[in-house]
Protein backbone atom coordinates (compact mmCIF):
# COMPACT_ATOMS: atom_id res chain seq x y z
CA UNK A 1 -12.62 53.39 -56.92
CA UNK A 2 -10.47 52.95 -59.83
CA UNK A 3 -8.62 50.13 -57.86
CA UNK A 4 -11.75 48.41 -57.08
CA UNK A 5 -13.03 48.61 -60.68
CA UNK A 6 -9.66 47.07 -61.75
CA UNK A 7 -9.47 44.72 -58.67
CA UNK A 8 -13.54 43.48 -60.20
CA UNK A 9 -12.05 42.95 -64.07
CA UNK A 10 -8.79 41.09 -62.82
CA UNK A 11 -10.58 38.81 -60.70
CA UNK A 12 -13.70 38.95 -62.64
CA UNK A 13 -11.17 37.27 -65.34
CA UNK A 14 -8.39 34.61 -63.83
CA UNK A 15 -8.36 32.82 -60.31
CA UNK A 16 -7.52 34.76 -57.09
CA UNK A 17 -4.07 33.32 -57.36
CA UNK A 18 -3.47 33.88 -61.19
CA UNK A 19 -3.93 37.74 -60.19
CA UNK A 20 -1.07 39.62 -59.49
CA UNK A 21 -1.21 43.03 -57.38
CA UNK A 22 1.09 44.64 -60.08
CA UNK A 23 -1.47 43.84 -62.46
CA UNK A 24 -4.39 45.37 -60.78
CA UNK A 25 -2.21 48.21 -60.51
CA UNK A 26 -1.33 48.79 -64.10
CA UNK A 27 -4.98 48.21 -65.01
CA UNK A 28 -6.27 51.03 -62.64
CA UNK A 29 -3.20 53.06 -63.97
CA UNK A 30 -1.72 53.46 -59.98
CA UNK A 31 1.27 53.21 -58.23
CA UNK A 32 2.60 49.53 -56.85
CA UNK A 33 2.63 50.70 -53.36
CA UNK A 34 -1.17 52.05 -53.58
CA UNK A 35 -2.95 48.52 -52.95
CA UNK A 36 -1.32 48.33 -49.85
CA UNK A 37 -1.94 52.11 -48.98
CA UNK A 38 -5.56 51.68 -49.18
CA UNK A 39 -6.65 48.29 -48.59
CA UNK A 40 -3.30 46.36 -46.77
CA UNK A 41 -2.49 44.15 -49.08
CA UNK A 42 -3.61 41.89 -52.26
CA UNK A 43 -6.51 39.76 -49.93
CA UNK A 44 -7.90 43.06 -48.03
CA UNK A 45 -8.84 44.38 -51.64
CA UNK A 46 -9.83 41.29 -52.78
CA UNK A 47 -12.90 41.42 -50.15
CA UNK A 48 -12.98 45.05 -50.35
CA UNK A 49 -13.84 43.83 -54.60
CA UNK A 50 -16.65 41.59 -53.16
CA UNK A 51 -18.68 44.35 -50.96
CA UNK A 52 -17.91 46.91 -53.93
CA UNK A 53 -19.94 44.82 -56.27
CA UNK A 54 -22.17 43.98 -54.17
CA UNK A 55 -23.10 47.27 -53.33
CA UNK A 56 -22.65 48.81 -56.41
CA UNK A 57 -25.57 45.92 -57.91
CA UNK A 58 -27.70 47.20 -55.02
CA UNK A 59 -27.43 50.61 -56.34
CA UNK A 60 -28.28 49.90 -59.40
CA UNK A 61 -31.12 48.29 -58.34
CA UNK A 62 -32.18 50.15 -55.43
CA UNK A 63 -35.40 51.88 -56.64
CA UNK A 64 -37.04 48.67 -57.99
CA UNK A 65 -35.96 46.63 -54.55
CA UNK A 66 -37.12 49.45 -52.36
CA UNK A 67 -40.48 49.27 -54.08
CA UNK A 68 -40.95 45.50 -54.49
CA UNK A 69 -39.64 45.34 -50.32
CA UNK A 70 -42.55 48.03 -49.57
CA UNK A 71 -45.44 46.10 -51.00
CA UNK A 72 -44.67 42.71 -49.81
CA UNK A 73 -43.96 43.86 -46.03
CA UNK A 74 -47.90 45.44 -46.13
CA UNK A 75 -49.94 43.32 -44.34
CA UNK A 76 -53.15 42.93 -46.90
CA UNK A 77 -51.24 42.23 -49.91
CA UNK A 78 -53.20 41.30 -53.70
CA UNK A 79 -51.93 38.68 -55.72
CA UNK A 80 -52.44 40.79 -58.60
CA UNK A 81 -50.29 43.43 -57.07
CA UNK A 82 -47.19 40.57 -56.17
CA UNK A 83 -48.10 39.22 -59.92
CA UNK A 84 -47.05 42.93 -60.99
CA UNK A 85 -43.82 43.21 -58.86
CA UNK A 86 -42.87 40.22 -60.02
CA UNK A 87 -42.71 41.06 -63.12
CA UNK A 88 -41.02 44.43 -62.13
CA UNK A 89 -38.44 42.43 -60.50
CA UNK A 90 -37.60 40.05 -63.30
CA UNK A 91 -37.30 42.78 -65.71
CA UNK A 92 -35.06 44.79 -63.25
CA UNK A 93 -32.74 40.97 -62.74
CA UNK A 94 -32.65 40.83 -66.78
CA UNK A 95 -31.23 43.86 -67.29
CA UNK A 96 -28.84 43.66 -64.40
CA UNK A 97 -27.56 40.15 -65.23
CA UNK A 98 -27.20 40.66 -69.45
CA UNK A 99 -26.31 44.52 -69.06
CA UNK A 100 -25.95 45.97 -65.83
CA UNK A 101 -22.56 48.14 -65.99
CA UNK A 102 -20.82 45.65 -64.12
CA UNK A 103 -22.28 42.17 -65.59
CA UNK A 104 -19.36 40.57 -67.04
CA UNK A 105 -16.82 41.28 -64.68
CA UNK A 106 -19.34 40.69 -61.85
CA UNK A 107 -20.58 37.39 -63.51
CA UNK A 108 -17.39 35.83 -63.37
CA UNK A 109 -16.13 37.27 -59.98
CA UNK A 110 -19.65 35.51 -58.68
CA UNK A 111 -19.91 32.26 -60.23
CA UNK A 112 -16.05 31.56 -58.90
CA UNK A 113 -16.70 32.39 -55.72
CA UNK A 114 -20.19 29.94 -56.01
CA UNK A 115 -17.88 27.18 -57.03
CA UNK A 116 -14.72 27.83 -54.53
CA UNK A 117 -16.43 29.84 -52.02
CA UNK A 118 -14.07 32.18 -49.63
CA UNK A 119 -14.85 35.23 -47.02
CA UNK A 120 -15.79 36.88 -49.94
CA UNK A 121 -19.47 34.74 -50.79
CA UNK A 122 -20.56 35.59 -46.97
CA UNK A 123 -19.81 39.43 -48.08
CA UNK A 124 -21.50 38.53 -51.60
CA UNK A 125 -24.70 36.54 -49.82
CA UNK A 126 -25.13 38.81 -47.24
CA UNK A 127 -24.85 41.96 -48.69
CA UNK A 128 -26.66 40.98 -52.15
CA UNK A 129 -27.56 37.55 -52.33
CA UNK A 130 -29.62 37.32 -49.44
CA UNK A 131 -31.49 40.87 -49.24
CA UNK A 132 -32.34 40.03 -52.71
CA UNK A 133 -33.96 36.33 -52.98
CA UNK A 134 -35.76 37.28 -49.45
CA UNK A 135 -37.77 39.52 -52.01
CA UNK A 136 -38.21 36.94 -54.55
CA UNK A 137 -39.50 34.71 -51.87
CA UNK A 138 -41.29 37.79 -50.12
CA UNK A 139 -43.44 37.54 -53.48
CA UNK A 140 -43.88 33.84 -53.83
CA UNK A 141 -45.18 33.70 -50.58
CA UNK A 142 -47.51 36.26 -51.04
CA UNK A 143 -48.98 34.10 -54.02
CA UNK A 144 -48.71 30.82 -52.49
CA UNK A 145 -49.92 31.91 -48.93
CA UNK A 146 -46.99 30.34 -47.36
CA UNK A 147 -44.15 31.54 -44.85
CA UNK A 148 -41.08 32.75 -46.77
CA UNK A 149 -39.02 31.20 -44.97
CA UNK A 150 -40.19 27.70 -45.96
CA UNK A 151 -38.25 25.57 -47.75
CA UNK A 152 -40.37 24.79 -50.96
CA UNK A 153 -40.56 28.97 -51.22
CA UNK A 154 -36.96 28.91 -50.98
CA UNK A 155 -36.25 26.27 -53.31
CA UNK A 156 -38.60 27.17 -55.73
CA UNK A 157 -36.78 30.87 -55.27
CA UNK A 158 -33.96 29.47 -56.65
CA UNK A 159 -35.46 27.44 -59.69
CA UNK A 160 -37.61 30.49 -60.90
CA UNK A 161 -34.40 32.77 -60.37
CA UNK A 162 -31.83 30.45 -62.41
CA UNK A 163 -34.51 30.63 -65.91
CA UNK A 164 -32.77 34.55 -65.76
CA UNK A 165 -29.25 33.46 -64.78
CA UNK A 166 -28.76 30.94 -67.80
CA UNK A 167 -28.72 33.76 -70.09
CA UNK A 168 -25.95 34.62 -68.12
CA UNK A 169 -23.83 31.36 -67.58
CA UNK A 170 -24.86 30.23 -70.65
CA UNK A 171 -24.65 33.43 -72.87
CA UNK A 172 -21.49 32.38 -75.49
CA UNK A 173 -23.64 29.94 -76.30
CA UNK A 174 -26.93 31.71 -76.85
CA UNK A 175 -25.29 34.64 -78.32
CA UNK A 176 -23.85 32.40 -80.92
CA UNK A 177 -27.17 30.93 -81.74
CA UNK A 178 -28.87 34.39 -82.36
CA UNK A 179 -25.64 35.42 -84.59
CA UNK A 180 -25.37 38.49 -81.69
CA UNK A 181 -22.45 39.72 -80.15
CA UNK A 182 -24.15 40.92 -77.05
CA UNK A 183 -27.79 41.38 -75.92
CA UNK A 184 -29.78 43.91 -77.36
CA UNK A 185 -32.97 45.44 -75.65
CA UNK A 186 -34.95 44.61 -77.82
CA UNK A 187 -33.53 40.67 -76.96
CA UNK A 188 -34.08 41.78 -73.04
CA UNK A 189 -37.43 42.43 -72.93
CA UNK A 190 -38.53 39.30 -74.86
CA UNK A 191 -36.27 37.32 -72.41
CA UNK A 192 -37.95 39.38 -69.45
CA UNK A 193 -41.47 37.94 -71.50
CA UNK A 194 -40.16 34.64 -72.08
CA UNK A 195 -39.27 34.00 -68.20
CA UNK A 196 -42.03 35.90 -67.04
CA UNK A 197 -44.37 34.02 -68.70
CA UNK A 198 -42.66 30.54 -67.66
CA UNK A 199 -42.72 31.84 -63.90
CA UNK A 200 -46.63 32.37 -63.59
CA UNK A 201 -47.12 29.27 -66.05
CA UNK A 202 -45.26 27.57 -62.85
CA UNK A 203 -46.67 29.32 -60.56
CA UNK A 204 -50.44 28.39 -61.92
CA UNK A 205 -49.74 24.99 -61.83
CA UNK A 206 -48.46 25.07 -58.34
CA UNK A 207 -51.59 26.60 -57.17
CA UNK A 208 -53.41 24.49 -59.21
CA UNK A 209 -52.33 21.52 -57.97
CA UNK A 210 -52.81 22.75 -54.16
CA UNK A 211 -56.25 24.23 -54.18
């Protein structure tokens, strides 16, 4: 695991190619020949990195997902009840994205492979992507009435979900604003409020709108 934790900061950090294997190494304090040992070589571990985090976010986050994915596969489901788990589920995203044990490293691992995308986003999507914005849309649907699988729910998946992931692409700059070093909790949960409140504010209007 220690290579894989390593493997996560290096990449996390510089380009696939500005990593060298002897530098993973020294990081994870092993021997040279141990990357190849364990994973085959410098592009083995580098997917072996991407299902690592992936799984280790879905860990993390396991109890809340397990819960939310419960409720929204019942067949008589209350808005009130999705309105709830949505909530749950934004607080749960917060705290992952701003200080989840893995969130910087992870952040920058992510957003690279977003931008360049290699085996290693099908591994990300599938294993963590996916699984989790079927849930967000799981509860939009619920609310709206609508398949999840349509592609307003999807889309408007994605717009809800990026209010909590600008904190996190955007969080020199915020930090600098507040005069903070790094998120508090006490800055978490009145993000969690902030969003939450912006996502049924959207969500009422959509509904609105429709009915």
């Amino acid at each position: 695991e220690q290579l894989l934790i390593a493997s996560l900061s290096a990449f996390g950090n510089k380009d696939y190619d500005a990593v060298s294997t002897r530098e993973i190494v020294e990081l994870a304090g092993a021997n040279i020949s141990s990357i190849s040992y364990h994973f085959g070589g410098k592009h083995p571990l580098y997917l072996a990195t991407a299902a690592y985090l992936a799984n280790s976010i879905r860990q993390e986050m396991q109890g809340t997902l397990d819960t939310i994915r419960t409720k929204v596969e019942e067949k008589n489901r209350d808005p009130a009840i999705c309105r709830a788990l949505l909530k749950q589920l934004v607080e749960a995203l917060v705290h992952n994205v701003l200080q989840g044990k893995l969130s910087a490293d992870a952040a920058g691992f992510i957003f690279r492979e977003q931008l360049k995308p290699t085996e290693a986003f099908d591994i990300l999507y599938q294993e963590l992507m996916e699984p989790m914005l079927s849930i967000y849309a799981g509860l939009l649907s619920c609310l709206f009435e609508q398949s999840d699988s349509d592609r307003e729910i999807k889309l408007m998946t994605h717009a809800l979900l990026g209010q909590i992931l600008i904190f996190r692409i955007g969080q020199t700059t915020i930090l600098r604003r507040l005069d903070s070093s790094q998120f508090s909790n006490d800055d978490c949960k009145q993000i969690t409020e902030l969003i939450t409140q912006q996502t049924f504010a959207a969500i009422d209007q959509r509904l609105q709108s429709t009915s």
